[in-house]
C-alpha atoms as a PDB file:
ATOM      1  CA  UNK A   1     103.933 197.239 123.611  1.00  0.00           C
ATOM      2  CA  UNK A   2     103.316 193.791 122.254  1.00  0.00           C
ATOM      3  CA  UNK A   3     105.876 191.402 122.141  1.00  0.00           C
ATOM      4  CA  UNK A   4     107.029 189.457 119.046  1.00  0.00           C
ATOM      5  CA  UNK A   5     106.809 185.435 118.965  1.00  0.00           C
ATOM      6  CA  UNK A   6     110.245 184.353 117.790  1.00  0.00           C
ATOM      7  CA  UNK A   7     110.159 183.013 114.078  1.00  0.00           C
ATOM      8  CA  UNK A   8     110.659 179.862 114.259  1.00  0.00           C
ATOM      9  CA  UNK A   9     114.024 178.166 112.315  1.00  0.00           C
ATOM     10  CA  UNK A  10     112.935 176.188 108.798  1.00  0.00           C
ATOM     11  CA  UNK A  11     113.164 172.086 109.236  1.00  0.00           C
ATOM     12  CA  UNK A  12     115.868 170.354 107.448  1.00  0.00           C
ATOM     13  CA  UNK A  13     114.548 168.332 104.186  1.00  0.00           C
ATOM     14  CA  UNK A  14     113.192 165.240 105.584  1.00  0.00           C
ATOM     15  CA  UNK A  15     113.511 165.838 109.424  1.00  0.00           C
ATOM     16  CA  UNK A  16     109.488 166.125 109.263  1.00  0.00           C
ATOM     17  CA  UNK A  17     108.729 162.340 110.834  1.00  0.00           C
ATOM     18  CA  UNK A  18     105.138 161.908 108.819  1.00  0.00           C
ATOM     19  CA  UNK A  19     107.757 162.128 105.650  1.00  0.00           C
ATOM     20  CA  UNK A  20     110.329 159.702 107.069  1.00  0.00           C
ATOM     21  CA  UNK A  21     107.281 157.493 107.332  1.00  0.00           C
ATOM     22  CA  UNK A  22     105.878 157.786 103.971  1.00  0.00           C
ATOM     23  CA  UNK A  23     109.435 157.356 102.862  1.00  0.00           C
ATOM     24  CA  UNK A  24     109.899 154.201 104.442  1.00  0.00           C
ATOM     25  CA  UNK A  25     106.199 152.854 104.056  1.00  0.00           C
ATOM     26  CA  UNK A  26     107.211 153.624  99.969  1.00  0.00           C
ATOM     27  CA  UNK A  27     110.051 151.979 100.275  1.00  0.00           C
ATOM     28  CA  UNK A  28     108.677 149.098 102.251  1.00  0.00           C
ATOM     29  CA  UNK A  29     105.684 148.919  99.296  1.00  0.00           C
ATOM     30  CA  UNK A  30     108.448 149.330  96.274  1.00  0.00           C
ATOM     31  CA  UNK A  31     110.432 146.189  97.994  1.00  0.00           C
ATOM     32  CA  UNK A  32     107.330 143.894  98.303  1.00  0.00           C
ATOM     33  CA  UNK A  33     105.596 144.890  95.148  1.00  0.00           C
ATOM     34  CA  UNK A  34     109.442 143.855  93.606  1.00  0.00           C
ATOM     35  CA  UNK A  35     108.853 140.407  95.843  1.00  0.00           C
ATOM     36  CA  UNK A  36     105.614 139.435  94.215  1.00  0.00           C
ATOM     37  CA  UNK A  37     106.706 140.116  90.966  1.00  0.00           C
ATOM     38  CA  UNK A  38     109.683 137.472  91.837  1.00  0.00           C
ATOM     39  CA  UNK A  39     107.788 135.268  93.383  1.00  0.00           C
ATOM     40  CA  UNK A  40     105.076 135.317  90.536  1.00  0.00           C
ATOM     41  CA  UNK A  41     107.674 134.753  87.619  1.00  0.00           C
ATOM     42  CA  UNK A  42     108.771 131.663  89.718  1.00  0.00           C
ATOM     43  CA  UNK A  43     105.653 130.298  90.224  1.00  0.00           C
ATOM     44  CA  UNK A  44     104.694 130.894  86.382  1.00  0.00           C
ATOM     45  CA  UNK A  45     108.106 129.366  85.341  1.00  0.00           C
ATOM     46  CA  UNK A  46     107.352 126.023  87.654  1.00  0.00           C
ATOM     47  CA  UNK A  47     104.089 125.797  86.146  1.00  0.00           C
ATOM     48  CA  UNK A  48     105.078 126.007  82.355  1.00  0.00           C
ATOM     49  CA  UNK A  49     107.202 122.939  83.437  1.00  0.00           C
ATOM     50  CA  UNK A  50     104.445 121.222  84.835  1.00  0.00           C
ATOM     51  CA  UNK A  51     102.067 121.948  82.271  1.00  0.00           C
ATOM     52  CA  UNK A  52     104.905 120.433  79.852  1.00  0.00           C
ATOM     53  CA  UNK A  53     105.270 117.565  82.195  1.00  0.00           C
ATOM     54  CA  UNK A  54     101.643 116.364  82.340  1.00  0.00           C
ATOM     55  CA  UNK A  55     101.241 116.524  78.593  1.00  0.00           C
ATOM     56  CA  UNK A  56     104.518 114.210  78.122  1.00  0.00           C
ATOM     57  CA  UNK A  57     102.909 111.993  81.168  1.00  0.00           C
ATOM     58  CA  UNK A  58      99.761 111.764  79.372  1.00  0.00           C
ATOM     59  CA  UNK A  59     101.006 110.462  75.857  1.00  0.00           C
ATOM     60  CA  UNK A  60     103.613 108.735  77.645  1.00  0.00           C
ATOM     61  CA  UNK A  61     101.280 106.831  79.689  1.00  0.00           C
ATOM     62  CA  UNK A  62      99.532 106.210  76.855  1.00  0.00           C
ATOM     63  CA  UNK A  63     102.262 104.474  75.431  1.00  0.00           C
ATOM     64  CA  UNK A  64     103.876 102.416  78.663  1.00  0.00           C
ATOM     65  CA  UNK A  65      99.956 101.340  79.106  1.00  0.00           C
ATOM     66  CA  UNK A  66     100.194  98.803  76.175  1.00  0.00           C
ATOM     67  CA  UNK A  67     102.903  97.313  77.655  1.00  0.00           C
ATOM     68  CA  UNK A  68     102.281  97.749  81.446  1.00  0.00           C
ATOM     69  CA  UNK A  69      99.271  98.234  82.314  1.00  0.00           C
ATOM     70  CA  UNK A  70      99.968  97.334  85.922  1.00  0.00           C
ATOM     71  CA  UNK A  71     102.169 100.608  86.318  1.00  0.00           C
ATOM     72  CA  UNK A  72     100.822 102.595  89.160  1.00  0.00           C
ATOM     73  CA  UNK A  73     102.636 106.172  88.181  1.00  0.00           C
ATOM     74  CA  UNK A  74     100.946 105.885  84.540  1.00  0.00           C
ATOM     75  CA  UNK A  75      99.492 109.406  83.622  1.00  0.00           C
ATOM     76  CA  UNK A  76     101.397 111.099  86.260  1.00  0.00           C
ATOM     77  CA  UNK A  77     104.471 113.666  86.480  1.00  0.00           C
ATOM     78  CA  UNK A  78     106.309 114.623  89.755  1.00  0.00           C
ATOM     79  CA  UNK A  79     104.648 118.827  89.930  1.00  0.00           C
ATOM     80  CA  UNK A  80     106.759 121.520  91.217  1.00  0.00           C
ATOM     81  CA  UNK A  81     103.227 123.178  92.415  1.00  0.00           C
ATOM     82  CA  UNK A  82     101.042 121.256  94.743  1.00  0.00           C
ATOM     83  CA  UNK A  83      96.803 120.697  94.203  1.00  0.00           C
ATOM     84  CA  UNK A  84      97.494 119.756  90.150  1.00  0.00           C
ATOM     85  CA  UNK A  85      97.055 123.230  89.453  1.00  0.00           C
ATOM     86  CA  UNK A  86      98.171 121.684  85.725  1.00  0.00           C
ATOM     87  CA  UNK A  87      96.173 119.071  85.285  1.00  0.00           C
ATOM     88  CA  UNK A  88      93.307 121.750  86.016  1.00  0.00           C
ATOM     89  CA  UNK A  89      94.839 124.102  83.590  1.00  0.00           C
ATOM     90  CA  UNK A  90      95.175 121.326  80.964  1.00  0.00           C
ATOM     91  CA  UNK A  91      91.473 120.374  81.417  1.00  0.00           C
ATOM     92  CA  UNK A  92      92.635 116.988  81.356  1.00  0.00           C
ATOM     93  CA  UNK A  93      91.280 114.910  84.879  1.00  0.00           C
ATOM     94  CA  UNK A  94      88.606 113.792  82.782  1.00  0.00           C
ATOM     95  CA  UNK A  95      91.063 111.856  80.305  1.00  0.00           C
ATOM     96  CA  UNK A  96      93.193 110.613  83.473  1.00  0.00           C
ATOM     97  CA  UNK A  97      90.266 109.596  85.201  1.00  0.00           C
ATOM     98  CA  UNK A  98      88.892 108.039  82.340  1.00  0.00           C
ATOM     99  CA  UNK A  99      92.184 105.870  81.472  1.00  0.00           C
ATOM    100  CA  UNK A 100      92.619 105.057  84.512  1.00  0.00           C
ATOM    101  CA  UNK A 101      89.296 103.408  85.014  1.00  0.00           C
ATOM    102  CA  UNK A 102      89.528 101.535  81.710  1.00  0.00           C
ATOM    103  CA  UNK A 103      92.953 100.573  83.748  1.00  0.00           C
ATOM    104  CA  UNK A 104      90.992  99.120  86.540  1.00  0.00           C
ATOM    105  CA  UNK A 105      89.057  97.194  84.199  1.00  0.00           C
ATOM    106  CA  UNK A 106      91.549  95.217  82.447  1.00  0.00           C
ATOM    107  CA  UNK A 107      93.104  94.483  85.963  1.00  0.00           C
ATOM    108  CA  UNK A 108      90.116  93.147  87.399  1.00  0.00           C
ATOM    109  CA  UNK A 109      91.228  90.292  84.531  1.00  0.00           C
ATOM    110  CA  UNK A 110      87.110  89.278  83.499  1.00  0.00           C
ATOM    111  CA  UNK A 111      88.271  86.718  81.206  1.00  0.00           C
ATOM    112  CA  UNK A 112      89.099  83.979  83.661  1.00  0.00           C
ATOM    113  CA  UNK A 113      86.803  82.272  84.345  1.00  0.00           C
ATOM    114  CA  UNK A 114      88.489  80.544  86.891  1.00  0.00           C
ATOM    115  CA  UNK A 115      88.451  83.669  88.663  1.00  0.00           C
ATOM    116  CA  UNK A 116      86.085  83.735  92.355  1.00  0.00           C
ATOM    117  CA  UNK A 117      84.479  86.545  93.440  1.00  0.00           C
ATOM    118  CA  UNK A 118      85.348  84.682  97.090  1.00  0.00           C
ATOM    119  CA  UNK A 119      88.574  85.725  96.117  1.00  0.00           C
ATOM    120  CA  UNK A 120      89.370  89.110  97.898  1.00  0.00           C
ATOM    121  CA  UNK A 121      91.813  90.333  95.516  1.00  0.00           C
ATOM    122  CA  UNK A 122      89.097  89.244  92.584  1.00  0.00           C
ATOM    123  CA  UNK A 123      86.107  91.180  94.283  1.00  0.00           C
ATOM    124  CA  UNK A 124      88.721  94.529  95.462  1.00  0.00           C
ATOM    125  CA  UNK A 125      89.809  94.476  91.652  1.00  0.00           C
ATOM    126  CA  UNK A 126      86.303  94.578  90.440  1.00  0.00           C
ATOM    127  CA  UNK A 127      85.029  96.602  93.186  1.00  0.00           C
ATOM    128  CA  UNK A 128      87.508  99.630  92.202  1.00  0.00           C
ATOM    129  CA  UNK A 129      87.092  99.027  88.352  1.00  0.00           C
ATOM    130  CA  UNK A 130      82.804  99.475  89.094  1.00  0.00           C
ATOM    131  CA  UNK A 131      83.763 101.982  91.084  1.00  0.00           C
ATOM    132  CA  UNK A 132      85.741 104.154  88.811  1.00  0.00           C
ATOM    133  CA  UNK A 133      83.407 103.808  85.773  1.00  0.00           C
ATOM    134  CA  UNK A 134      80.290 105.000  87.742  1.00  0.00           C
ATOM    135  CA  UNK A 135      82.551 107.857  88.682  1.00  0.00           C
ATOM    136  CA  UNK A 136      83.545 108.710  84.640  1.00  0.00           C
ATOM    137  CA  UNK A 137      79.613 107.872  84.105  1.00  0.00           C
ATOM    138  CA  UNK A 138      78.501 110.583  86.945  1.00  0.00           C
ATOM    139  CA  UNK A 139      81.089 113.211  86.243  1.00  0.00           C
ATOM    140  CA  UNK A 140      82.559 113.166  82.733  1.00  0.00           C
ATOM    141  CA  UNK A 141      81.068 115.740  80.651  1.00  0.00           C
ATOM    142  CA  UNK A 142      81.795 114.169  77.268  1.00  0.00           C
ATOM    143  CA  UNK A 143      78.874 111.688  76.348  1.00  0.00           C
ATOM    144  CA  UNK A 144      81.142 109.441  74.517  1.00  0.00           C
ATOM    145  CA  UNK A 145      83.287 108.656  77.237  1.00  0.00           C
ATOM    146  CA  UNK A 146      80.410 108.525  79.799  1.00  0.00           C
ATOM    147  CA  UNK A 147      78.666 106.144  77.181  1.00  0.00           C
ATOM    148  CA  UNK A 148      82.090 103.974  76.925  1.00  0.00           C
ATOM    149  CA  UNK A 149      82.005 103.802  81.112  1.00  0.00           C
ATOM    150  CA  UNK A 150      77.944 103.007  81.118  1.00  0.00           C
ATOM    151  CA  UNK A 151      79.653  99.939  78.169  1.00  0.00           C
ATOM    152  CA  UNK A 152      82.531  98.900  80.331  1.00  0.00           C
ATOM    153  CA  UNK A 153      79.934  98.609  83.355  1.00  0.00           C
ATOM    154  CA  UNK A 154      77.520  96.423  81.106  1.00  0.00           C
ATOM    155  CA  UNK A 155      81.370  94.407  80.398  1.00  0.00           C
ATOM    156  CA  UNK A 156      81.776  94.056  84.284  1.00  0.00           C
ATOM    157  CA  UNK A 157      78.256  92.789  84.790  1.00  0.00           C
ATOM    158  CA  UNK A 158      78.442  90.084  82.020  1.00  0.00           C
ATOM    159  CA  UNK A 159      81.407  89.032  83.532  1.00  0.00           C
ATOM    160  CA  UNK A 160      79.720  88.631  86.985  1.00  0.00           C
ATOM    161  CA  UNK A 161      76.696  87.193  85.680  1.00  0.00           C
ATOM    162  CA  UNK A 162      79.120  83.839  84.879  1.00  0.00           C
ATOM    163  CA  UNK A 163      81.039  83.525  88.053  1.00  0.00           C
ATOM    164  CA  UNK A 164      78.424  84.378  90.607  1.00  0.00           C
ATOM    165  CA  UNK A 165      75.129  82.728  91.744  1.00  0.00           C
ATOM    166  CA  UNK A 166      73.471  85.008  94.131  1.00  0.00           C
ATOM    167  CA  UNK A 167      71.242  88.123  93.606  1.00  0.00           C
ATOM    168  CA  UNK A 168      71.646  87.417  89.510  1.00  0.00           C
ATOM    169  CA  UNK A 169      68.161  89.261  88.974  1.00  0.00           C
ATOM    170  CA  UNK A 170      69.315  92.567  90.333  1.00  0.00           C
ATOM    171  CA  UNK A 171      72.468  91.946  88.787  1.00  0.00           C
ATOM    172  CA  UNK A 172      71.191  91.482  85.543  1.00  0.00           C
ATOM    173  CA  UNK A 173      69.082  94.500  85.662  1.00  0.00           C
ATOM    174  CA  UNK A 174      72.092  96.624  86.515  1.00  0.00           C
ATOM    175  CA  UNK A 175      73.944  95.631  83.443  1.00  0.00           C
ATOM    176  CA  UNK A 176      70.970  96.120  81.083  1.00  0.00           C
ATOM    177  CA  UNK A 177      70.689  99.236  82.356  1.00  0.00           C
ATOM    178  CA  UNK A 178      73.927  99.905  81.811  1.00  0.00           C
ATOM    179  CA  UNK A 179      74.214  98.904  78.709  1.00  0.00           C
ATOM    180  CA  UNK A 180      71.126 101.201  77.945  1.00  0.00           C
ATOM    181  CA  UNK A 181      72.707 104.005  79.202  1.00  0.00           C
ATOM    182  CA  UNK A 182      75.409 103.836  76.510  1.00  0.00           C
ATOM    183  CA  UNK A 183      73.281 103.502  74.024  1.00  0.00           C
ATOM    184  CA  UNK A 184      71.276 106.058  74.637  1.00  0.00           C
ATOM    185  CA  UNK A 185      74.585 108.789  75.396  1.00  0.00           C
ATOM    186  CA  UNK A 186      76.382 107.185  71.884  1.00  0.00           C
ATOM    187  CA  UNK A 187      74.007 105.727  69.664  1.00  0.00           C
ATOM    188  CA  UNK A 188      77.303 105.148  67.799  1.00  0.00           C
ATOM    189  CA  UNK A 189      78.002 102.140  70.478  1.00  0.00           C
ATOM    190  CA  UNK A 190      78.300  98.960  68.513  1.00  0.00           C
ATOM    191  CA  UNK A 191      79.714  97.137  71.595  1.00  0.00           C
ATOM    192  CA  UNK A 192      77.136  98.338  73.978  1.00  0.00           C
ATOM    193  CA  UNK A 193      74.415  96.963  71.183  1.00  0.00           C
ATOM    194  CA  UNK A 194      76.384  93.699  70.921  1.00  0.00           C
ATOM    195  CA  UNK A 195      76.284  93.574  74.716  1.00  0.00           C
ATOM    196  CA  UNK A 196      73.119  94.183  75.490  1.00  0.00           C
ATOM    197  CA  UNK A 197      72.075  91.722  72.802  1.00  0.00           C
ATOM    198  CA  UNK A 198      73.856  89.355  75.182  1.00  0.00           C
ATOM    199  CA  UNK A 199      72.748  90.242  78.060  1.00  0.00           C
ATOM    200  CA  UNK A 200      69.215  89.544  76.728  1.00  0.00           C
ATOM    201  CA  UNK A 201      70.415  85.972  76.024  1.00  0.00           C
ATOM    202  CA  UNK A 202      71.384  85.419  79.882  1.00  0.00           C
ATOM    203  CA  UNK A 203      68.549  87.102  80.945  1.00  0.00           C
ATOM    204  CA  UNK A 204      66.388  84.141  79.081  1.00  0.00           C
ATOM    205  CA  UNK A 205      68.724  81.991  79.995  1.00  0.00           C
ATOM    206  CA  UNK A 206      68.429  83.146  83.871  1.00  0.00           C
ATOM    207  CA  UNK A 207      64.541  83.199  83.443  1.00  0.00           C
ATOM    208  CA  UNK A 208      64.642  79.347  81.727  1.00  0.00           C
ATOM    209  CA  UNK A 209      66.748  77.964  84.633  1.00  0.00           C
ATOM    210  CA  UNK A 210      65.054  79.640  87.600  1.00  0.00           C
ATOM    211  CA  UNK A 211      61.824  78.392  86.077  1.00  0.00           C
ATOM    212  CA  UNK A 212      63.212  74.610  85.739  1.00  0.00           C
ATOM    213  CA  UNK A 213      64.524  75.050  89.575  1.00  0.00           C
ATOM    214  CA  UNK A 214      67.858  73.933  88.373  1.00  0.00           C
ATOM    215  CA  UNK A 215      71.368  75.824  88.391  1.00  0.00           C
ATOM    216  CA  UNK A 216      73.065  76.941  85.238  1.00  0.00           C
ATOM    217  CA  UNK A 217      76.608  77.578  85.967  1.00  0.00           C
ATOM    218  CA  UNK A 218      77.239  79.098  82.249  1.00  0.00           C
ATOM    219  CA  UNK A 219      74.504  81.045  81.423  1.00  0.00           C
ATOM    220  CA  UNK A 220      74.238  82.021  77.731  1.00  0.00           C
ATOM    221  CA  UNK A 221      74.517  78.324  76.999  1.00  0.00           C
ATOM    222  CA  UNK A 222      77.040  77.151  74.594  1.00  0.00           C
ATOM    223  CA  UNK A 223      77.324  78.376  71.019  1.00  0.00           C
ATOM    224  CA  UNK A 224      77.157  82.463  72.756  1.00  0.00           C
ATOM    225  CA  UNK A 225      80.012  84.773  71.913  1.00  0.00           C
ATOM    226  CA  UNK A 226      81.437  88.303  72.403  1.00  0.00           C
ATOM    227  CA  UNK A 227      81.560  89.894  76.120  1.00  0.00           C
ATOM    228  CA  UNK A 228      79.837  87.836  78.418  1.00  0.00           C
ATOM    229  CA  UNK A 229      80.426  84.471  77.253  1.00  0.00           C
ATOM    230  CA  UNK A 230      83.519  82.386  76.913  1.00  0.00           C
ATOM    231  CA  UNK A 231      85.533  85.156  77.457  1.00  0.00           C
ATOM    232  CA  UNK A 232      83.540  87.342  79.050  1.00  0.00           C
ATOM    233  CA  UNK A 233      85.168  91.220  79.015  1.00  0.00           C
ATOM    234  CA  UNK A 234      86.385  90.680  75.433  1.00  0.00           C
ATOM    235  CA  UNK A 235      84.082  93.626  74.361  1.00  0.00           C
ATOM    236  CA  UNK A 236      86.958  96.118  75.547  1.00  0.00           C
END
């Protein structure tokens, strides 16, 4: 006679381990998912005040610029996020960069004459200012601003071409090319006309001097005017 297997007893609700799992693997998923939502609203909360922060900075810095232009936080707000997540956002490193290489400009202080490129702090000042421009002139994607940089560039080079005697052909050629440059991004450029009008002058004046073997130590001669000459710079 054949025997019968024993039924076996039904398992309690929930004593089958696979379900514990999936219970505590949900519960587990329901817990994070509820900590990225948290941590997303805070990060979207700190960067609504950033974003608020860098616009204030911006027309603030603006404003304190007139004043003091030797400020080194202009344009800038403490962020709550790091990498300027913001200023991305805002589409606005262009404008900072921009400003601040105007900035580095006016520093570099190209209307004393008295000022010598042997100076270190001189040549540093005008180092950074060339510097920034070529960087706005390379990487800006609005022509005006890139043709304002190729200007301030043909500013810097006028400025040189008073205080320093050595390599003044290659210098001279960098600032008309310069000066070109703008012209050709902004036909609109009245200064970087006027400029390159003058650079023309010291270029015949350059040629004129060279050719009596003599040293001019203000090229343009007297009677000049505008950036490049007595107050060389004064185109900006």
């Amino acid at each position: 006679m054949a025997s019968v297997a024993p039924e076996r007893e039904p398992m309690e609700p929930g004593s089958d381990p696979r379900a514990r799992r999936r219970a505590v693997a949900g519960r587990i998923a329901l817990g994070a998912g509820a900590l990225c939502c948290l941590v997303l609203s805070a990060a979207l909360a700190m960067l609504a005040v950033d974003v608020s922060r860098q616009s204030g900075a911006l027309r603030a810095g603006d404003v304190r610029y007139a004043v003091a232009p030797t400020d080194p936080a202009l344009w800038r707000a403490d962020s709550l996020l790091p990498l300027g997540v913001e200023s991305r956002l805002l589409g606005i490193d262009d404008d900072v960069a921009f400003r601040q290489a105007v900035r580095a400009l006016r520093l570099a202080d190209l209307g004393s004459l008295s000022a010598s490129v042997s100076d270190p702090e001189v040549a540093i000042r005008q180092n950074e200012a060339q510097a920034r421009l070529e960087a706005v002139v390379a990487d800006d994607a609005d022509p005006e601003r890139r043709s304002a940089a190729a200007g301030f560039l043909g500013v810097l080079g006028l400025a040189r071409l008073v205080s320093e005697v050595e390599n003044r052909e290659a210098l001279l050629s960098a600032t008309l090319a310069s000066l070109r440059l703008a012209i050709a991004l902004d036909p609109s450029n009245d200064d970087a006309k006027y400029n390159l009008e003058q650079a023309y002058q010291r270029g015949r004046g350059l040629r004129l001097t060279e050719a009596s073997g003599g040293e001019n130590p203000t090229p343009g001669g007297t009677g000049s005017s505008g950036a490049g000459a007595g107050q060389p710079g004064s185109g900006y």
